[in-house]
Protein backbone atom coordinates (compact mmCIF):
# COMPACT_ATOMS: atom_id res chain seq x y z
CA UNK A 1 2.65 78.78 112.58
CA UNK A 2 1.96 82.26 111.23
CA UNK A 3 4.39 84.46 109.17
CA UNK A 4 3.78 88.55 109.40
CA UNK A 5 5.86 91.18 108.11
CA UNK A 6 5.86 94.00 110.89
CA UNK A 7 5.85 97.66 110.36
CA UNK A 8 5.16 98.52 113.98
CA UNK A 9 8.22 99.59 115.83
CA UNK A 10 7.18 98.88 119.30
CA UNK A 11 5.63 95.71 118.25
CA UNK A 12 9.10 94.35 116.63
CA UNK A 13 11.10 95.08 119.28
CA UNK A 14 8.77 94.09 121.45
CA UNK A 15 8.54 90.38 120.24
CA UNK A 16 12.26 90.41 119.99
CA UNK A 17 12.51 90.72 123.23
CA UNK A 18 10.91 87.59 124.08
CA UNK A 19 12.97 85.68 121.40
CA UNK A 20 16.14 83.67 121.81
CA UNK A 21 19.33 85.17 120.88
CA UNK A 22 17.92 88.33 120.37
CA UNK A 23 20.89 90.61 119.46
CA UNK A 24 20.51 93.97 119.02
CA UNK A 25 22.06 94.46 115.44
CA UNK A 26 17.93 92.68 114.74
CA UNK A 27 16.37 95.97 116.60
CA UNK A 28 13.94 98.23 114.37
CA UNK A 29 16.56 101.01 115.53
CA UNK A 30 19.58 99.07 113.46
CA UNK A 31 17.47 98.52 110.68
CA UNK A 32 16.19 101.95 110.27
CA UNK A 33 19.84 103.23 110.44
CA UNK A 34 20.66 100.52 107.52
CA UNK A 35 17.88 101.67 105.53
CA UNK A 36 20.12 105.25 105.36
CA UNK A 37 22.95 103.60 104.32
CA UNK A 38 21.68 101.79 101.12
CA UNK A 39 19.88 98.96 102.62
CA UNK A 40 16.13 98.24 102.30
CA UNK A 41 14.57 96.54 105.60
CA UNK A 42 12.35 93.94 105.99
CA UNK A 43 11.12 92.62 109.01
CA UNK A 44 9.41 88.65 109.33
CA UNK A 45 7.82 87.48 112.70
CA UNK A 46 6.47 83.90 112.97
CA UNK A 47 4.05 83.48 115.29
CA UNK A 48 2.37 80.42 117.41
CA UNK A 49 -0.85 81.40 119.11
CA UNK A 50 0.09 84.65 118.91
CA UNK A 51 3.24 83.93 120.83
CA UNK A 52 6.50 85.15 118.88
CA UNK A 53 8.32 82.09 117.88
CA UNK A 54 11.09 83.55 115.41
CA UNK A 55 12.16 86.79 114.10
CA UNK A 56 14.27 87.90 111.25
CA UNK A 57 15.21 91.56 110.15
CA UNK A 58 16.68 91.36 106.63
CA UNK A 59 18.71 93.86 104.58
CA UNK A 60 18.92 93.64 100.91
CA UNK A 61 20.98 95.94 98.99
CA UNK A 62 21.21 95.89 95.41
CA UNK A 63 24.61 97.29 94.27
CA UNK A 64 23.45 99.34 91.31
CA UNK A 65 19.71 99.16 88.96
CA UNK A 66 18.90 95.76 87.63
CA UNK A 67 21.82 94.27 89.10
CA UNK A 68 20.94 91.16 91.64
CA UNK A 69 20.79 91.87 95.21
CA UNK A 70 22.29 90.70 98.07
CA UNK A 71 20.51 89.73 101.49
CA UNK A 72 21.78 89.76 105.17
CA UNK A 73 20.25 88.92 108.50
CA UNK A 74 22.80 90.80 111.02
CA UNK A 75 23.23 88.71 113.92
CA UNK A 76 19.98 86.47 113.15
CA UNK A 77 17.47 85.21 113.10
CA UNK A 78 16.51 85.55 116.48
CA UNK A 79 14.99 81.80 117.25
CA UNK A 80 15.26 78.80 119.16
CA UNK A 81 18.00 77.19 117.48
CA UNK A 82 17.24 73.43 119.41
CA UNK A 83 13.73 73.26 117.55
CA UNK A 84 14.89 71.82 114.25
CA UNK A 85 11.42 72.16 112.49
CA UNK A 86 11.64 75.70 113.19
CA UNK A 87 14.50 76.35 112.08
CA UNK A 88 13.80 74.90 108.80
CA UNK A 89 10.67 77.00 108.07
CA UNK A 90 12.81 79.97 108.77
CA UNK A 91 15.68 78.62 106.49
CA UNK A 92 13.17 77.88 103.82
CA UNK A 93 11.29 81.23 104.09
CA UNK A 94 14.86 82.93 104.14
CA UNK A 95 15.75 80.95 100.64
CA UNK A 96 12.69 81.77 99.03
CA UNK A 97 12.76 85.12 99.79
CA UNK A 98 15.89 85.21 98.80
CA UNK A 99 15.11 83.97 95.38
CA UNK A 100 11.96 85.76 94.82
CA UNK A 101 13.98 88.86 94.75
CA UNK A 102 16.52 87.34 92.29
CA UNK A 103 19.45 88.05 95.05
CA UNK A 104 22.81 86.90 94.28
CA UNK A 105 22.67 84.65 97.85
CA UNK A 106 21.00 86.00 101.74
CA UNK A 107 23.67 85.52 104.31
CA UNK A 108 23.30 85.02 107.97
CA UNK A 109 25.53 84.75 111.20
CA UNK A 110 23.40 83.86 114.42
CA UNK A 111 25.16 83.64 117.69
CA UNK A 112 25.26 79.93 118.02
CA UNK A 113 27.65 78.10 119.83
CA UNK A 114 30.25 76.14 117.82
CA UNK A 115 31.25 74.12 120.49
CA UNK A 116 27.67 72.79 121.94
CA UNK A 117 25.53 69.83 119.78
CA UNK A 118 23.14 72.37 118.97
CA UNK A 119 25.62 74.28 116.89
CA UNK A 120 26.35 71.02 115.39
CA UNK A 121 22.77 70.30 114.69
CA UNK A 122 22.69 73.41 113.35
CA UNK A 123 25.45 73.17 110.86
CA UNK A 124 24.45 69.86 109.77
CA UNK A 125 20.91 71.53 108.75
CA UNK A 126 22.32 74.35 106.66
CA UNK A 127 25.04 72.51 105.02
CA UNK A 128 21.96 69.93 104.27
CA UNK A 129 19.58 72.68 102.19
CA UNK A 130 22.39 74.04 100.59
CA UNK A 131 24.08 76.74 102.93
CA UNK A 132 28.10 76.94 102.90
CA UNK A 133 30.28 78.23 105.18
CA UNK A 134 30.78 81.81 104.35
CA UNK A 135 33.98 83.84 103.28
CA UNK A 136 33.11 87.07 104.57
CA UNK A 137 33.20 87.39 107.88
CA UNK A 138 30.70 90.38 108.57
CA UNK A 139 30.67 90.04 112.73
CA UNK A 140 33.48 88.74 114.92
CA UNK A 141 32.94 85.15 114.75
CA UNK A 142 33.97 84.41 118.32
CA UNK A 143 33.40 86.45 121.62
CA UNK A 144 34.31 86.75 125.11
CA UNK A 145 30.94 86.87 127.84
CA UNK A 146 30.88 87.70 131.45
CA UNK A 147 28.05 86.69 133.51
CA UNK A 148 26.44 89.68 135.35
CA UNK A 149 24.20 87.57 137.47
CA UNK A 150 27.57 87.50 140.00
CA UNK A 151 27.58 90.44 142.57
CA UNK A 152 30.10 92.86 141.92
CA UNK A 153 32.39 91.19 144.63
CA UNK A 154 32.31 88.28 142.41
CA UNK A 155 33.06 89.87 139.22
CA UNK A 156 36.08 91.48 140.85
CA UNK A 157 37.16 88.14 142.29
CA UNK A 158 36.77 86.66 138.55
CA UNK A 159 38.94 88.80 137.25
CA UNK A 160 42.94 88.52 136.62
CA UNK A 161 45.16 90.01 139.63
CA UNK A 162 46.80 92.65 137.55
CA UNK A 163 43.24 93.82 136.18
CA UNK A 164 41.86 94.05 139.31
CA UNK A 165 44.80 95.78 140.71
CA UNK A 166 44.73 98.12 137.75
CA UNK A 167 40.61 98.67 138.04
CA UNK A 168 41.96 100.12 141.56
CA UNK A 169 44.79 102.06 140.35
CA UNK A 170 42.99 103.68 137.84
CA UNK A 171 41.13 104.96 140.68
CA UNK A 172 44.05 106.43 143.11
CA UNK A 173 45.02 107.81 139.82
CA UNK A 174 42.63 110.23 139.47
CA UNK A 175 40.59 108.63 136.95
CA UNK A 176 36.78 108.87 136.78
CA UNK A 177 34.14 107.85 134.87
CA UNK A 178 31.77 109.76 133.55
CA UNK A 179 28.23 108.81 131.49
CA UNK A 180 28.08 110.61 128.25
CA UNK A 181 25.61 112.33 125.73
CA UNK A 182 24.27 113.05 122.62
CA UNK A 183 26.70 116.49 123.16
CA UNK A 184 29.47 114.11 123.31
CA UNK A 185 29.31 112.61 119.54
CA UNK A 186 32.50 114.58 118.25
CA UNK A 187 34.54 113.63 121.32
CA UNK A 188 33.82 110.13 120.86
CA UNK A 189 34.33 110.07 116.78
CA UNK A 190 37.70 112.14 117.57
CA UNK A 191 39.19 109.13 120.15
CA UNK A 192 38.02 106.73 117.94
CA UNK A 193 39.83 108.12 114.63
CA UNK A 194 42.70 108.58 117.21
CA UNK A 195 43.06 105.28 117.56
CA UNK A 196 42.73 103.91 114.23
CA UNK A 197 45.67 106.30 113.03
CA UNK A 198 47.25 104.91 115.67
CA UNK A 199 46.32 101.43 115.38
CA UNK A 200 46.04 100.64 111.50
CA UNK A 201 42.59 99.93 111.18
CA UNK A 202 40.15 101.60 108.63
CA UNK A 203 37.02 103.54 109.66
CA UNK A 204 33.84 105.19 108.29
CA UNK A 205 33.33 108.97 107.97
CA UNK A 206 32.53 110.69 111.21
CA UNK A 207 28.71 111.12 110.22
CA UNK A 208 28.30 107.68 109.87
CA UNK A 209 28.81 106.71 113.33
CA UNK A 210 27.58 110.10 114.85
CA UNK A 211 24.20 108.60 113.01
CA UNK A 212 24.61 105.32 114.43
CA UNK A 213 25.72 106.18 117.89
CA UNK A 214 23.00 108.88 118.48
CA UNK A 215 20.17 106.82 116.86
CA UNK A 216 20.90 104.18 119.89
CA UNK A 217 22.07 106.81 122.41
CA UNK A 218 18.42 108.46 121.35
CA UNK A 219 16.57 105.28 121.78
CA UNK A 220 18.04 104.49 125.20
CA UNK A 221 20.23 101.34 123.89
CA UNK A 222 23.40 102.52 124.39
CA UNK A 223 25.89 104.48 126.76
CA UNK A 224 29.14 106.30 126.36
CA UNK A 225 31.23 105.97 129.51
CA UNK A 226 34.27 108.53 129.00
CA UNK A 227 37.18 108.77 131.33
CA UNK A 228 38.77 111.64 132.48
CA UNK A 229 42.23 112.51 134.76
CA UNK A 230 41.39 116.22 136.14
CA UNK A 231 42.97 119.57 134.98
CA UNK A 232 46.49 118.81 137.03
CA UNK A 233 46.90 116.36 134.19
CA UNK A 234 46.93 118.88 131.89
CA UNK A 235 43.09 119.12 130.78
CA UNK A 236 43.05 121.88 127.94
CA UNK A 237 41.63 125.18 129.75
CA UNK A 238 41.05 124.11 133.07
CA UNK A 239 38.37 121.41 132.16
CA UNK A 240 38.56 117.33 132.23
CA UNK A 241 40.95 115.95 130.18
CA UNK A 242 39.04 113.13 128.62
CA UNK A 243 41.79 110.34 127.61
CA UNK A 244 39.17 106.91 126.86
CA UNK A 245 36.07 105.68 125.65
CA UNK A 246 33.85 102.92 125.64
CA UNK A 247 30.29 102.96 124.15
CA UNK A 248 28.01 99.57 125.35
CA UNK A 249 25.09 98.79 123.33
CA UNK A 250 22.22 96.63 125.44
CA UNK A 251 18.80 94.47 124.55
CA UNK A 252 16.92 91.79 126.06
CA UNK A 253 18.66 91.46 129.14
CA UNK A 254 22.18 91.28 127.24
CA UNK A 255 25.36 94.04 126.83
CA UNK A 256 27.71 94.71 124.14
CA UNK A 257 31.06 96.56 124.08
CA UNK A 258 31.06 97.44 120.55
CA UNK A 259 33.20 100.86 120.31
CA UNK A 260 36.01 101.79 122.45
CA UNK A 261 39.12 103.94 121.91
CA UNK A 262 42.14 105.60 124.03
CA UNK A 263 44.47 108.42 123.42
CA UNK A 264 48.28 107.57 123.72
CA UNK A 265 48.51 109.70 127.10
CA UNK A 266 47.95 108.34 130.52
CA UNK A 267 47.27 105.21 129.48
CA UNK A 268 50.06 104.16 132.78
CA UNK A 269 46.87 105.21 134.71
CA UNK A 270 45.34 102.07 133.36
CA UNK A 271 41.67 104.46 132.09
CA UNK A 272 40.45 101.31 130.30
CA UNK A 273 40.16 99.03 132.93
CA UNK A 274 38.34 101.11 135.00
CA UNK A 275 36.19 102.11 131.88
CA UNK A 276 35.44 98.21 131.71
CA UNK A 277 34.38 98.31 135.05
CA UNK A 278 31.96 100.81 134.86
CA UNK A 279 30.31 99.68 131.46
CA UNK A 280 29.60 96.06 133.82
CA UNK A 281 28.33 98.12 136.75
CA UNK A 282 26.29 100.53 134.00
CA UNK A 283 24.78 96.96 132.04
CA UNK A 284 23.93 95.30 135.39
CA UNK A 285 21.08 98.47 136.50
CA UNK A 286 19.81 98.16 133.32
CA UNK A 287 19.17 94.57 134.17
CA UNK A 288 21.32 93.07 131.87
CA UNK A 289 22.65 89.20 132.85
CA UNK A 290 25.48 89.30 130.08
CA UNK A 291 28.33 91.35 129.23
CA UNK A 292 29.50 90.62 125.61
CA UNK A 293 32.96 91.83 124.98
CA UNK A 294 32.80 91.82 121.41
CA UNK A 295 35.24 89.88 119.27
CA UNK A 296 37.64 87.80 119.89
CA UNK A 297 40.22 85.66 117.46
CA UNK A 298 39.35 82.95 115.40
CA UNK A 299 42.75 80.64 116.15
CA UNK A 300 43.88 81.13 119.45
CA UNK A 301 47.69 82.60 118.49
CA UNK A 302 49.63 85.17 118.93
CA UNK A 303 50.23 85.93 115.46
CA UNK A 304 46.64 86.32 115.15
CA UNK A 305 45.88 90.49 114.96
CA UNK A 306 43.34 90.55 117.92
CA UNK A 307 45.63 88.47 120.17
CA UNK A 308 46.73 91.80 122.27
CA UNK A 309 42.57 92.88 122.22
CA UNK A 310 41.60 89.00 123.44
CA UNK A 311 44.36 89.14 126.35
CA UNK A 312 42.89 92.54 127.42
CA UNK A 313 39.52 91.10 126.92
CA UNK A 314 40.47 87.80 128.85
CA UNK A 315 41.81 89.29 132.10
CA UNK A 316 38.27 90.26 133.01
CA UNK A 317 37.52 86.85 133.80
CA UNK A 318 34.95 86.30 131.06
CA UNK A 319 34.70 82.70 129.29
CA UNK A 320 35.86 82.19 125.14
CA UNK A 321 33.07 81.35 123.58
CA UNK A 322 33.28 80.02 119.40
CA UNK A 323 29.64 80.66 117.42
CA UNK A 324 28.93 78.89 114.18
CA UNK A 325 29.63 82.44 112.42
CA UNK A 326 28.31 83.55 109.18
CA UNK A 327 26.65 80.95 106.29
CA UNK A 328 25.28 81.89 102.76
CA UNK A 329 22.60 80.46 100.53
CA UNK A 330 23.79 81.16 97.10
CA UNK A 331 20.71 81.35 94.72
CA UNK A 332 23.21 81.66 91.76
CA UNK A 333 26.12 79.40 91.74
CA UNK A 334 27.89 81.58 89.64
CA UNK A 335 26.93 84.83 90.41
CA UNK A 336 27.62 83.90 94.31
CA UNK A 337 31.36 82.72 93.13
CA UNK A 338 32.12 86.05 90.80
CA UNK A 339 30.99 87.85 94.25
CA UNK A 340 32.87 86.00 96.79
CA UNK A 341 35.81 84.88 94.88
CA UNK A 342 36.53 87.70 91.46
CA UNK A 343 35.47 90.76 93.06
CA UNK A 344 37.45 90.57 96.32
CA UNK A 345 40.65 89.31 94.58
CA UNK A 346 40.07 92.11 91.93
CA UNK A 347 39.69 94.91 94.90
CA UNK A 348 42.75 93.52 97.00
CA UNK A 349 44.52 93.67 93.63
CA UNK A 350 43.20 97.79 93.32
CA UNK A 351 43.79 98.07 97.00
CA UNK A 352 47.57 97.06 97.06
CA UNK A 353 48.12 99.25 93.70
CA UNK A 354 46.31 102.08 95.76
CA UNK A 355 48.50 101.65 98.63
CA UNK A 356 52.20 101.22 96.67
CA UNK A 357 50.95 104.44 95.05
CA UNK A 358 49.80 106.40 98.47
CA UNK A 359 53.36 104.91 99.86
CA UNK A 360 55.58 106.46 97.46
CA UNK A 361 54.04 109.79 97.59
CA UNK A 362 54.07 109.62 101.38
CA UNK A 363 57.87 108.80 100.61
CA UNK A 364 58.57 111.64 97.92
CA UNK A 365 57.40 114.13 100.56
CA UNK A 366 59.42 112.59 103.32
CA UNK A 367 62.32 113.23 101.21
CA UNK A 368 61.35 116.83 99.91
CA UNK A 369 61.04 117.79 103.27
CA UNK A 370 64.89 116.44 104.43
CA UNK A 371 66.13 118.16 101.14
CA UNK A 372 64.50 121.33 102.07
CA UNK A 373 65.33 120.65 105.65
CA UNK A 374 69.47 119.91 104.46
CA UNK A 375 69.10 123.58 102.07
CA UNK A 376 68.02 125.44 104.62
CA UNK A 377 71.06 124.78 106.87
CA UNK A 378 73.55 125.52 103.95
CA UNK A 379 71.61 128.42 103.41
CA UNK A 380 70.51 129.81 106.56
CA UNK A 381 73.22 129.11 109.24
CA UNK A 382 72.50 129.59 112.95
CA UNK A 383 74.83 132.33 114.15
CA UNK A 384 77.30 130.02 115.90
CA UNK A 385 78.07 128.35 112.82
CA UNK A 386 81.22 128.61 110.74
CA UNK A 387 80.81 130.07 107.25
CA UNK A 388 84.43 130.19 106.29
CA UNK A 389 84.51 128.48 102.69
């Protein structure tokens, strides 16, 4: 077996292609983007008579000069996890590596099922050499996937009556779907702060994700799909009223809905399912045998935050599928527990004080405006009103 670094694009992606669980958070596209972002890239192919046998892109970030780094393989390494001896040179490359460059601990979180005796093989191995289960979370742990190989018949058939009924009404609704551009970037970043207002959830500045989403878009592996109700439905100036998003991400024969976001009108003409539609019909002509929806909960309950996304999710007929998620290799023992235990206890700690003190200006100006609100009818009465003292 033969370890490389690789500095050839085409050659990376290339041999990734040909690798199991090949996800596309290990392209030479995600890396690059990374590498703007504060993370160096580093790309290791093992090879067996010249035939790709494993593949790992890893980011290492170092938080500030002379400080220890830390190391993350997004979504890899891309191997077969069933070949044990593999698996351990990769594991042992990964924790040398890892303490070569004096990093605090390399992280990884391979799509590997939970629930099969490979992911239990595999679990065994890491905790074995040292790896522990780890307490950050990068990717959704858990996922829902839809097999494309069915004909589109079949997918409708797999689906949940009401979401097939809505897929239809979304249709006799005046909804369509349209494929979207590079031209599109603002649109999408605008629905997608939309609904994190709306929702609760935090999000990156706009240029982050208009340098993400066009770096893919660019490179041909990924696709907004925006619907639209036409001007009746009151489209600003006569145009489309665009009203959802999706944006799919594909490699190696496999899909991912990764972004998606919908404005608080017309959502009775059910835009989303038909949006999920199309992203299925869009992944299946460009060959892809796997629709990953993305994220699902960790405990099945409907206290659980994602419960209302993994009921949407569900309806499409897809199957629940738990991975292994992420596991570190701390090199130090006690730099790995100030990181993963101090510092985030120390930043909730910041956070909350941040929010009380966000949350009672919000509330001061709440009440200016009411007392301005309450003076200006004492002292500007409508005409109809009574001024007799």
């Amino acid at each position: 077996m033969r370890e490389s670094r690789i500095t050839n694009p085409k050659q990376w992606n290339s041999a990734l292609t040909n690798l199991p669980t090949a996800h596309v958070l290990q392209t030479w596209e995600w890396g690059v983007f990374k590498s703007r972002y504060g993370w160096q890239p580093t790309r290791y192919l093992w090879l067996e008579d010249d035939q790709p046998r494993a593949a790992a892109l890893v980011l290492t970030r170092r938080p500030g000069r002379g400080l220890p780094a830390v190391m993350y393989v997004p979504k890899g390494p891309a191997l077969d996890y069933g070949d044990t001896a593999l698996l351990e040179q990769v594991l042992a490359h990964l924790e040398a590596t890892a303490r070569r460059e004096r990093a605090l601990f390399v992280k990884i979180d391979p799509d590997v099922r939970a629930d099969a005796a490979e992911g239990e093989a595999v679990v065994e191995t890491l905790r074995r050499r040292g790896w522990r289960g780890s307490r950050e979370q990068v990717q959704f742990r858990n996922t829902i996937l839809l097999d494309l190989t069915r004909s589109p018949d079949e997918l409708l058939a797999a689906m949940k009556s009401k979401w097939r009924y809505n897929v239809r009404l979304a249709a006799r609704k005046g909804v369509t779907v349209r494929r979207g551009t590079l031209a599109d970037l603002p649109l999408l970043y605008q629905m997608y702060a939309e609904t994190a207002a709306r929702d609760g959830f935090v999000i990156r500045p706009e240029a982050y994700y208009h340098d993400a989403w066009g770096a893919f878009i660019e490179a041909g592996l990924a696709q907004p799909l925006i619907a639209e109700l036409p001007p009746a439905s009151g489209g600003p100036g006569g145009g489309m009223e665009p009203v959802a998003m999706v944006l799919v991400f594909r490699f190696a024969g496999r899909a991912w809905y990764m972004y998606g976001a919908s404005r608080a009108v017309h959502r009775e003409k059910m835009p989303n399912h038909l949006l999920q539609w199309e992203a299925m019909q869009w992944a299946r002509e460009q060959g892809c045998t796997v629709y990953d929806m993305w994220g699902a909960p960790d405990v099945l309950d409907e206290s659980d935050p994602l419960w209302g996304v993994y009921r949407f999710k569900q309806g499409f007929g897809g199957e629940f599928v738990r991975h292994i998620g992420a596991w570190d290799f701390p090199v130090s023992r006690f730099g790995y527990w100030l990181y993963t235990v101090v510092m985030p206890r120390a930043l909730a700690m910041m956070r909350r004080r941040y929010w009380k003190r966000e949350t009672q200006n919000v509330m001061r100006e709440v009440w200016n405006v009411k007392v301005a609100h309450h003076d200006s009818r004492l002292t500007a009465p409508s005409p109809a009103t009574s001024t007799i003292a």
